[in-house]
C-alpha atoms as a PDB file:
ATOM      1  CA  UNK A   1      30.817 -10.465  39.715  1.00  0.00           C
ATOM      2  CA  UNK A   2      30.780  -7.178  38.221  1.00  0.00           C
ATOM      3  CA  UNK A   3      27.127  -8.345  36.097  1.00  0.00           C
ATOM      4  CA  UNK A   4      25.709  -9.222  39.262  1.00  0.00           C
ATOM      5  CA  UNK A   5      23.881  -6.701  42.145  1.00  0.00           C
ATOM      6  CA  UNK A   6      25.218  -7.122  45.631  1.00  0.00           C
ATOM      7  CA  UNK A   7      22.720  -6.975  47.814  1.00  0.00           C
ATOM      8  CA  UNK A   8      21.378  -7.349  51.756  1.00  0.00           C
ATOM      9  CA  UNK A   9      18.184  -9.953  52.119  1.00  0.00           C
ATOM     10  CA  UNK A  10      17.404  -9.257  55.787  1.00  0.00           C
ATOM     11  CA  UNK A  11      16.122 -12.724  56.771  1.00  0.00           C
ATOM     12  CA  UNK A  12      12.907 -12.430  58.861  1.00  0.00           C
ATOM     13  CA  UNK A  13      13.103 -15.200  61.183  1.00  0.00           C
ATOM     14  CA  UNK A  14      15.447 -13.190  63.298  1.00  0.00           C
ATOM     15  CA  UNK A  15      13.102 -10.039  63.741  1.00  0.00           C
ATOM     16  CA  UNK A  16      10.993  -9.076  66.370  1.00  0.00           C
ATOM     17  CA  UNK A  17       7.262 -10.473  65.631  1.00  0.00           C
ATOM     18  CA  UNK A  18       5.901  -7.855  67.891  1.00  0.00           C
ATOM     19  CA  UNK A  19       7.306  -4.683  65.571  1.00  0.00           C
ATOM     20  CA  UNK A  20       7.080  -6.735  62.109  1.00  0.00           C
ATOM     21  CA  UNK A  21       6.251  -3.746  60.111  1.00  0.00           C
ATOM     22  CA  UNK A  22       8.447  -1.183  61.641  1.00  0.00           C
ATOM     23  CA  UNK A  23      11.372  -3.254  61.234  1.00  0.00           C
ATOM     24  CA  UNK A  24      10.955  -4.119  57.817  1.00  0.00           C
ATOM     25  CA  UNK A  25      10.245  -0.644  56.573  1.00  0.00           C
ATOM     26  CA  UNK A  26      13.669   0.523  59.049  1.00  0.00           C
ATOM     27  CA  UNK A  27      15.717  -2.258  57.146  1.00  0.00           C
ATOM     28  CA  UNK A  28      14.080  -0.978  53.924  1.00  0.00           C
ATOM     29  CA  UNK A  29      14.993   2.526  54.170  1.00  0.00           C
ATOM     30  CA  UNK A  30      18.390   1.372  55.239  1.00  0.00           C
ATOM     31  CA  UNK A  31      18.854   0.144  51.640  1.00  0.00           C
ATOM     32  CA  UNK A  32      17.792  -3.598  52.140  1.00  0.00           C
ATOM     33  CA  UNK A  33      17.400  -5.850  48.493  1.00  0.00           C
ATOM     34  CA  UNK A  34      15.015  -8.260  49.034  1.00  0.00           C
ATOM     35  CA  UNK A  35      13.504  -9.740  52.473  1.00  0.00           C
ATOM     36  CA  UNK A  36      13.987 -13.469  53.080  1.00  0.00           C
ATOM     37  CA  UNK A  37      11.240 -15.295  54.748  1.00  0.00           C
ATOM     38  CA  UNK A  38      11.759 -18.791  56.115  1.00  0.00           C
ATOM     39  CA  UNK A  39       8.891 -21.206  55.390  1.00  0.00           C
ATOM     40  CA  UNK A  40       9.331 -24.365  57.628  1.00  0.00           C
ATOM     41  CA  UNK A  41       6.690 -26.950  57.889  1.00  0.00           C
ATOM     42  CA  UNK A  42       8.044 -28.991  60.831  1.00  0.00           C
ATOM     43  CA  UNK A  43       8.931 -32.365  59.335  1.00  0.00           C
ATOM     44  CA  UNK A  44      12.112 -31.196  56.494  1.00  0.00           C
ATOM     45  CA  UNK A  45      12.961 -29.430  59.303  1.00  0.00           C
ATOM     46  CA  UNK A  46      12.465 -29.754  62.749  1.00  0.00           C
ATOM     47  CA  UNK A  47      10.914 -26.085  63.187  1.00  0.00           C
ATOM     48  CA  UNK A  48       7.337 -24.356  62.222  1.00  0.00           C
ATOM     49  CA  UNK A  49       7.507 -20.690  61.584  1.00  0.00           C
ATOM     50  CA  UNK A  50       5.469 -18.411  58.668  1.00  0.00           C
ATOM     51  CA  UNK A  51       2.622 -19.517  56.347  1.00  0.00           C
ATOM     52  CA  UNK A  52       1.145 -17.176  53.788  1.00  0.00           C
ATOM     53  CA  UNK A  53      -0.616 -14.735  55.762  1.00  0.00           C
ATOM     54  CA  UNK A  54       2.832 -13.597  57.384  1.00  0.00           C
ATOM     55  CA  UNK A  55       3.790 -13.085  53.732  1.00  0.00           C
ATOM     56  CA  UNK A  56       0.701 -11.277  52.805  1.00  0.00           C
ATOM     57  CA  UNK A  57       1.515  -8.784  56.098  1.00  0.00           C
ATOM     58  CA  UNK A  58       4.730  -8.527  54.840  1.00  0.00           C
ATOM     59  CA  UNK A  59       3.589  -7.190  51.301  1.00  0.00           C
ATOM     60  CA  UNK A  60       1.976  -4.616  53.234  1.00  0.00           C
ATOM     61  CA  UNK A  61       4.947  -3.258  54.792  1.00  0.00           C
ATOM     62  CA  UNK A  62       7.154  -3.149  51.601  1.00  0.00           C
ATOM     63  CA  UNK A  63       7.364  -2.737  48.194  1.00  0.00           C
ATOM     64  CA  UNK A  64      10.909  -4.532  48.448  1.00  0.00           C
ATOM     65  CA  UNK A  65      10.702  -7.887  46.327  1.00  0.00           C
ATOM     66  CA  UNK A  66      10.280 -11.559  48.658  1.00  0.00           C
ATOM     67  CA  UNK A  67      12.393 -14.076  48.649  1.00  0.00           C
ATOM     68  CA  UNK A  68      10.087 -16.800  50.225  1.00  0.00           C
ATOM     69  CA  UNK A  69      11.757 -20.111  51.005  1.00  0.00           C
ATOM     70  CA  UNK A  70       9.852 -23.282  51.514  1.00  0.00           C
ATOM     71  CA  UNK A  71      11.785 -25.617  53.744  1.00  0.00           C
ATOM     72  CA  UNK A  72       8.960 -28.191  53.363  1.00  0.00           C
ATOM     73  CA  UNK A  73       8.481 -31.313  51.867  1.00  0.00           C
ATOM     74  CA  UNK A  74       5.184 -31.267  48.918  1.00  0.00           C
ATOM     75  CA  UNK A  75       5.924 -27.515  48.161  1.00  0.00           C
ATOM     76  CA  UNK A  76       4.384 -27.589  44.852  1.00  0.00           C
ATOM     77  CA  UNK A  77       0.587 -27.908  47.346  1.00  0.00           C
ATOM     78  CA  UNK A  78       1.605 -24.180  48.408  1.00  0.00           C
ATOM     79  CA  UNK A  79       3.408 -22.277  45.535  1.00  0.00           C
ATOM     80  CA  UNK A  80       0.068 -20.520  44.035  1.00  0.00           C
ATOM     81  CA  UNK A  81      -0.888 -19.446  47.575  1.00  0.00           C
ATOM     82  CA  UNK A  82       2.716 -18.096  48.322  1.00  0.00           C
ATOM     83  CA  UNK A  83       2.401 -16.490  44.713  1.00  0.00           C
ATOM     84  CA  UNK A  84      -0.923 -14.892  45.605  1.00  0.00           C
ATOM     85  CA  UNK A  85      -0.016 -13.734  49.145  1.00  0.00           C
ATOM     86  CA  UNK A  86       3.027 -11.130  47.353  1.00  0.00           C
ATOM     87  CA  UNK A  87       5.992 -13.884  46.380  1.00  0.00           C
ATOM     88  CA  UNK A  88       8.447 -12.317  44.118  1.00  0.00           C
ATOM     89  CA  UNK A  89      10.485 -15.296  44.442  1.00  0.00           C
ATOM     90  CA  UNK A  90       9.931 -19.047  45.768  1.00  0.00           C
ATOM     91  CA  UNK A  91      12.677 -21.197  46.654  1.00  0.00           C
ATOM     92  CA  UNK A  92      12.176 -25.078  46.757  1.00  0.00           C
ATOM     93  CA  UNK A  93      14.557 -27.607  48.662  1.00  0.00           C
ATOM     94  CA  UNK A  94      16.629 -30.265  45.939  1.00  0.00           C
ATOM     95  CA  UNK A  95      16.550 -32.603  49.303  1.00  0.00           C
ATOM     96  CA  UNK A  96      12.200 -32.143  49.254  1.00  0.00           C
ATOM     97  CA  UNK A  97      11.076 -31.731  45.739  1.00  0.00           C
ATOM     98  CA  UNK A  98      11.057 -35.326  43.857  1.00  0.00           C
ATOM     99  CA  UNK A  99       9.175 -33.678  40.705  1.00  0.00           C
ATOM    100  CA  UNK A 100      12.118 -30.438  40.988  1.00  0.00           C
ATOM    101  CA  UNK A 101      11.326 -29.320  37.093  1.00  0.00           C
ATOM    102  CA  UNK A 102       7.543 -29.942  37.307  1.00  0.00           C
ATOM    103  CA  UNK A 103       7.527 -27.437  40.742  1.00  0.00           C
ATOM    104  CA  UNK A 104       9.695 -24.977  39.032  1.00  0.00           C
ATOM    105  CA  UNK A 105       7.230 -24.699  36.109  1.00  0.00           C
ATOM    106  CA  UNK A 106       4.732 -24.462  39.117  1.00  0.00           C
ATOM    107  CA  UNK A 107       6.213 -21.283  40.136  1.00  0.00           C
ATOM    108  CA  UNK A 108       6.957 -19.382  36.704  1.00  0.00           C
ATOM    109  CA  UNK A 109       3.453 -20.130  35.644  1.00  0.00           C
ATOM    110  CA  UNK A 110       2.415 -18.556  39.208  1.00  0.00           C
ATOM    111  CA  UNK A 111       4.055 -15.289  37.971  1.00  0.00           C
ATOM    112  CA  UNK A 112       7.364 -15.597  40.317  1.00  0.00           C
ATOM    113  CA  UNK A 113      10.966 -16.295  40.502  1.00  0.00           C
ATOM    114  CA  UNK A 114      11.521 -19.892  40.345  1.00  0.00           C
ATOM    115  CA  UNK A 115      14.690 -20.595  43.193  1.00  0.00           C
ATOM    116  CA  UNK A 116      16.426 -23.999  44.087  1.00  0.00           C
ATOM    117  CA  UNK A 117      18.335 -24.198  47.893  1.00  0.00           C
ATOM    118  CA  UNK A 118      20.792 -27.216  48.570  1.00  0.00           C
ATOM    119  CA  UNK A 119      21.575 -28.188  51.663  1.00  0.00           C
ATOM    120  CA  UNK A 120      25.149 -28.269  53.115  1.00  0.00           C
ATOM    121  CA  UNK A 121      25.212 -32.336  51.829  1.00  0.00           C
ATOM    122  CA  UNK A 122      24.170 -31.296  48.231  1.00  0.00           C
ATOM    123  CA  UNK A 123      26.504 -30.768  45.551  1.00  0.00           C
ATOM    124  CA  UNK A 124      26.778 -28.223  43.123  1.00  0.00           C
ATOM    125  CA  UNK A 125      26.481 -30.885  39.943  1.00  0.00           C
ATOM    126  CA  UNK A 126      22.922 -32.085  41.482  1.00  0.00           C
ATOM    127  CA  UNK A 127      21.425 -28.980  39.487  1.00  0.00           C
ATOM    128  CA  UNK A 128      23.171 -29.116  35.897  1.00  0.00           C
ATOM    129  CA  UNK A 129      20.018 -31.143  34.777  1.00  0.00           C
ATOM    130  CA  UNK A 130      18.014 -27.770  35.524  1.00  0.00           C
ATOM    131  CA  UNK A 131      19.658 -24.461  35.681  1.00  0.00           C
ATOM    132  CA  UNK A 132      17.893 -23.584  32.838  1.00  0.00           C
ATOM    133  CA  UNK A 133      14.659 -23.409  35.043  1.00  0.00           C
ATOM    134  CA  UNK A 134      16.474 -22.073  37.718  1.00  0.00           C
ATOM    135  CA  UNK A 135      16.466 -17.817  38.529  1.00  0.00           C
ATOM    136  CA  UNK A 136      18.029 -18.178  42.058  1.00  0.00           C
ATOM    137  CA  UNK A 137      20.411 -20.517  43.767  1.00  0.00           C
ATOM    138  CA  UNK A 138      20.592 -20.754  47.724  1.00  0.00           C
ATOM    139  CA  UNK A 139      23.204 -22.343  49.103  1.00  0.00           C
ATOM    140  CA  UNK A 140      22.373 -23.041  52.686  1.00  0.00           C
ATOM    141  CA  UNK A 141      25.854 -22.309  54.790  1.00  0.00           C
ATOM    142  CA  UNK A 142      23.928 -24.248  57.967  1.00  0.00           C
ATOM    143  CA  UNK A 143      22.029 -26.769  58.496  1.00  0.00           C
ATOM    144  CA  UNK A 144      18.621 -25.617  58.281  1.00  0.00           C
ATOM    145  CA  UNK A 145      15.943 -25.348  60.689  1.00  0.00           C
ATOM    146  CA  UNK A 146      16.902 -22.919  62.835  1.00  0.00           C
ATOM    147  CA  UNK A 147      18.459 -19.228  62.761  1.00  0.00           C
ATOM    148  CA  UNK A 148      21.690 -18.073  64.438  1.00  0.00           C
ATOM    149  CA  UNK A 149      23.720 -20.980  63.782  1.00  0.00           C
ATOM    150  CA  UNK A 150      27.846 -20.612  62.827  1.00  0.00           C
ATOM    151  CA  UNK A 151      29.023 -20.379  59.242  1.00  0.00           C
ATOM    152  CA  UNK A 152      30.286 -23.222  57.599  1.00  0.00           C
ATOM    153  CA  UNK A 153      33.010 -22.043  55.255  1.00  0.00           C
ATOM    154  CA  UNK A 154      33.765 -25.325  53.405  1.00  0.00           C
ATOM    155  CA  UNK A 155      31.081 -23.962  51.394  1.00  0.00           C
ATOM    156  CA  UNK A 156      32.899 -21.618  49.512  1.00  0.00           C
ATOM    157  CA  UNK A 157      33.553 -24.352  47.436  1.00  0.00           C
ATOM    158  CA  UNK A 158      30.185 -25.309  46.106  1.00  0.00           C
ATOM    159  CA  UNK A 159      29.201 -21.620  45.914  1.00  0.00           C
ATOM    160  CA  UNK A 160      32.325 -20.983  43.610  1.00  0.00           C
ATOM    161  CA  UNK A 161      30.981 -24.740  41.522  1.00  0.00           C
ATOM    162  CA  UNK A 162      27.553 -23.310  40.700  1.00  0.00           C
ATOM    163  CA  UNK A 163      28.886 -19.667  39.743  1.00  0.00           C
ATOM    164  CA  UNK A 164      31.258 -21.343  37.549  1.00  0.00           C
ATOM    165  CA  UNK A 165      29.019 -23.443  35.954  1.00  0.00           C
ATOM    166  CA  UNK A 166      26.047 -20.010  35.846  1.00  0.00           C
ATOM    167  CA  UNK A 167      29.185 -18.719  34.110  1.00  0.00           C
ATOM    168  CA  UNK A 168      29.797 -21.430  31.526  1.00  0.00           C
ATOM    169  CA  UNK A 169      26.321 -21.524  30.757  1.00  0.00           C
ATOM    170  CA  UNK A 170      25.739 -17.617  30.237  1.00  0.00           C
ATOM    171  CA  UNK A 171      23.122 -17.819  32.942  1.00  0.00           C
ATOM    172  CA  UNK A 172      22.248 -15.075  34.630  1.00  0.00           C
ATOM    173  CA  UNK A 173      20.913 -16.833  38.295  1.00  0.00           C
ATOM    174  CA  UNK A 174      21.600 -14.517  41.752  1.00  0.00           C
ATOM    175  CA  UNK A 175      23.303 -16.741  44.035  1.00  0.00           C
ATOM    176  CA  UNK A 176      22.297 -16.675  47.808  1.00  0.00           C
ATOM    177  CA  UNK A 177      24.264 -17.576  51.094  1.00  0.00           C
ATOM    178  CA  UNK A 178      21.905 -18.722  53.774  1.00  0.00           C
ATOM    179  CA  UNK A 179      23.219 -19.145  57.040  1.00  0.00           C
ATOM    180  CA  UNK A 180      25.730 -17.593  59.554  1.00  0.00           C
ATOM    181  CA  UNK A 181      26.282 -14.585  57.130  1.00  0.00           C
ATOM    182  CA  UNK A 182      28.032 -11.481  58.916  1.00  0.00           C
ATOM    183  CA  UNK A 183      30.944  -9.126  58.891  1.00  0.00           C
ATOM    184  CA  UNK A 184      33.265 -11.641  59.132  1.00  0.00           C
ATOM    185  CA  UNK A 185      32.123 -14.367  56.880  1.00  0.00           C
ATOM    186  CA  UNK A 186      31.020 -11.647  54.279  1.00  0.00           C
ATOM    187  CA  UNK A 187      33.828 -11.395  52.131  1.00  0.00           C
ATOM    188  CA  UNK A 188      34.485 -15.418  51.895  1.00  0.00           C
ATOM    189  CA  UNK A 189      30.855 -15.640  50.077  1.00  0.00           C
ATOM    190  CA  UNK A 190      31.264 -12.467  47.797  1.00  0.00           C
ATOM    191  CA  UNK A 191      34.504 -13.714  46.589  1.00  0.00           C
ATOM    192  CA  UNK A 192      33.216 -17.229  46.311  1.00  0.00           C
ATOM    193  CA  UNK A 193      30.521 -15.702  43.756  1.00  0.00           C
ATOM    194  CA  UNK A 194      27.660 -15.141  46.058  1.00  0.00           C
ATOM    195  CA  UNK A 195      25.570 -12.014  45.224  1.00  0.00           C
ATOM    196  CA  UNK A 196      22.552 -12.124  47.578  1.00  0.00           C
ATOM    197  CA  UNK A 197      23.538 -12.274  51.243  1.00  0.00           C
ATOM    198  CA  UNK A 198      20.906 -13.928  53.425  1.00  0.00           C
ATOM    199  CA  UNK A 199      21.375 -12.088  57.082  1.00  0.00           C
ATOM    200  CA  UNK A 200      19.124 -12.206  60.405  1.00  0.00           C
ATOM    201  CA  UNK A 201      21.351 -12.236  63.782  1.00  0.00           C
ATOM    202  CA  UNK A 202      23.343  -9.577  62.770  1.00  0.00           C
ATOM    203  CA  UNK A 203      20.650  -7.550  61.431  1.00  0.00           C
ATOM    204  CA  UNK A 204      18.278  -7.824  64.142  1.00  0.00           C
ATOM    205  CA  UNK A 205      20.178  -8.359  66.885  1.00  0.00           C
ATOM    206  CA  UNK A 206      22.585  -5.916  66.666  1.00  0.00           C
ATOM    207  CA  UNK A 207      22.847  -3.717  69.071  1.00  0.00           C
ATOM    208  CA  UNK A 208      23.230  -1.082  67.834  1.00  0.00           C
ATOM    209  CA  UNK A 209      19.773  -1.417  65.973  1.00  0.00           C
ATOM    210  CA  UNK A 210      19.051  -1.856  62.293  1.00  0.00           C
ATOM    211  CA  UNK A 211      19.577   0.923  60.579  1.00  0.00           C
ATOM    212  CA  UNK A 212      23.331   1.050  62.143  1.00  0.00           C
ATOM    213  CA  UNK A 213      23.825  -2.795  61.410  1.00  0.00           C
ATOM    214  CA  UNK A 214      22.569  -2.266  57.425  1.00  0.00           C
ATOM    215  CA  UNK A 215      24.958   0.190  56.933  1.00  0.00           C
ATOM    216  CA  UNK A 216      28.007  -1.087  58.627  1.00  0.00           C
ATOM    217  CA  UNK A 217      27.342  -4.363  56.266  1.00  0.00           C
ATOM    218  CA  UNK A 218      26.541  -2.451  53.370  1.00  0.00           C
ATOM    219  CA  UNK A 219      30.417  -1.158  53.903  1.00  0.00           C
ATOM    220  CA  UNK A 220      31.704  -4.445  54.474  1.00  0.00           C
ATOM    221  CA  UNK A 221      30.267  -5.225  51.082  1.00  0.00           C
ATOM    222  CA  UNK A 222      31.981  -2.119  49.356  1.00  0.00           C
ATOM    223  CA  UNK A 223      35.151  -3.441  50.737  1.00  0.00           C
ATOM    224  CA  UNK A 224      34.826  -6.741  49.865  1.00  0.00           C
ATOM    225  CA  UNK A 225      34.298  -5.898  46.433  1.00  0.00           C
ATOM    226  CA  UNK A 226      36.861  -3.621  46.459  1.00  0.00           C
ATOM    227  CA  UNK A 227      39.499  -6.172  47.822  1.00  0.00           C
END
């Protein structure tokens, strides 16, 4: 793990609408990676949340690269608009994407990190066929559709499968958790191989506020890698 960053990806579902840009530049100067935003269309998943304008105000607020996820189905109709809104990244769903390699070319040629999720069903082998095309891997550790949801440590497994294989392959792809990430699930998903750690509730919610949240994970991750 030593080859890979550790880092915090507030996720923005779980922040307050009403104080977008205050929050984000708070988690920002509390040493946040990247921010994840959760693109959900409805029918792959049974919620409707941000479009491209909500990543185009999000630009605004930070210079902090964006992990944009499409949990949609036809994502390849939205990657150039996602690219031209601020995307550093866009992530595209195995389960959604029946032309996978053709929408990852979509997104390189669009100027941005191409990124696969799986859901929890997936497994890890269902991308050998293109890691090559792949610069991130999220591994959703819920069901998606919805923030706040528990953990689901069995997995660790498949997270541990696809750093292997990264691994094997000399690949150098950041591998995300997605789901239920906090203090006490941290250190299961860092020593699985996960180096991007997806977190909203306990971010946002915490009540303590941001800033104190960001840096009592940020320790959690210095002792998890020093475990």
């Amino acid at each position: 793990m030593s080859s890979y960053t550790l880092m915090i990806a507030p996720s923005l579902l779980a922040a307050d609408f009403t104080r977008l840009g205050d929050q984000i530049r708070e988690a920002a100067d509390a040493g946040a990676g990247w921010f994840h935003i959760d693109v959900m269309d409805g029918r792959f998943v049974p919620n409707i949340t941000m479009g491209p304008f909500i990543v185009e105000a999000v630009r605004r607020a930070t210079d902090n690269p964006l992990d944009v996820h499409l949990m949609m189905f036809e994502p390849e109709r939205y990657v150039q608009a996602f690219a031209n809104a601020g995307a550093t990244t866009i992530s595209v769903h195995y389960e959604a994407s029946p032309n996978l390699h053709r929408t990852l070319q979509l997104i390189r040629e669009a100027g941005c990190r191409a990124g696969v999720a799986i859901n929890p069903h997936t497994p890890a082998n269902a991308l050998e066929a293109i890691l090559s095309m792949i610069d991130v891997i999220n591994v959703m550790t819920v069901n998606p559709g919805f923030g706040g949801q528990t953990f689901m440590s069995e997995m660790m497994p498949k997270v541990a499968q696809l750093r292997a294989l990264t691994l094997d392959r000399h690949q150098h792809i950041d591998i995300e958790v997605d789901g239920g990430i906090n203090p006490e699930t941290i250190p299961a998903a860092i020593q699985a191989g996960a180096n991007v750690l997806i977190i909203g509730t306990a971010i946002f919610s915490h009540p303590g506020g941001i800033t104190t949240a960001m840096h009592e994970l940020s320790q959690y991750l210095d002792e998890a890698v020093t475990d």
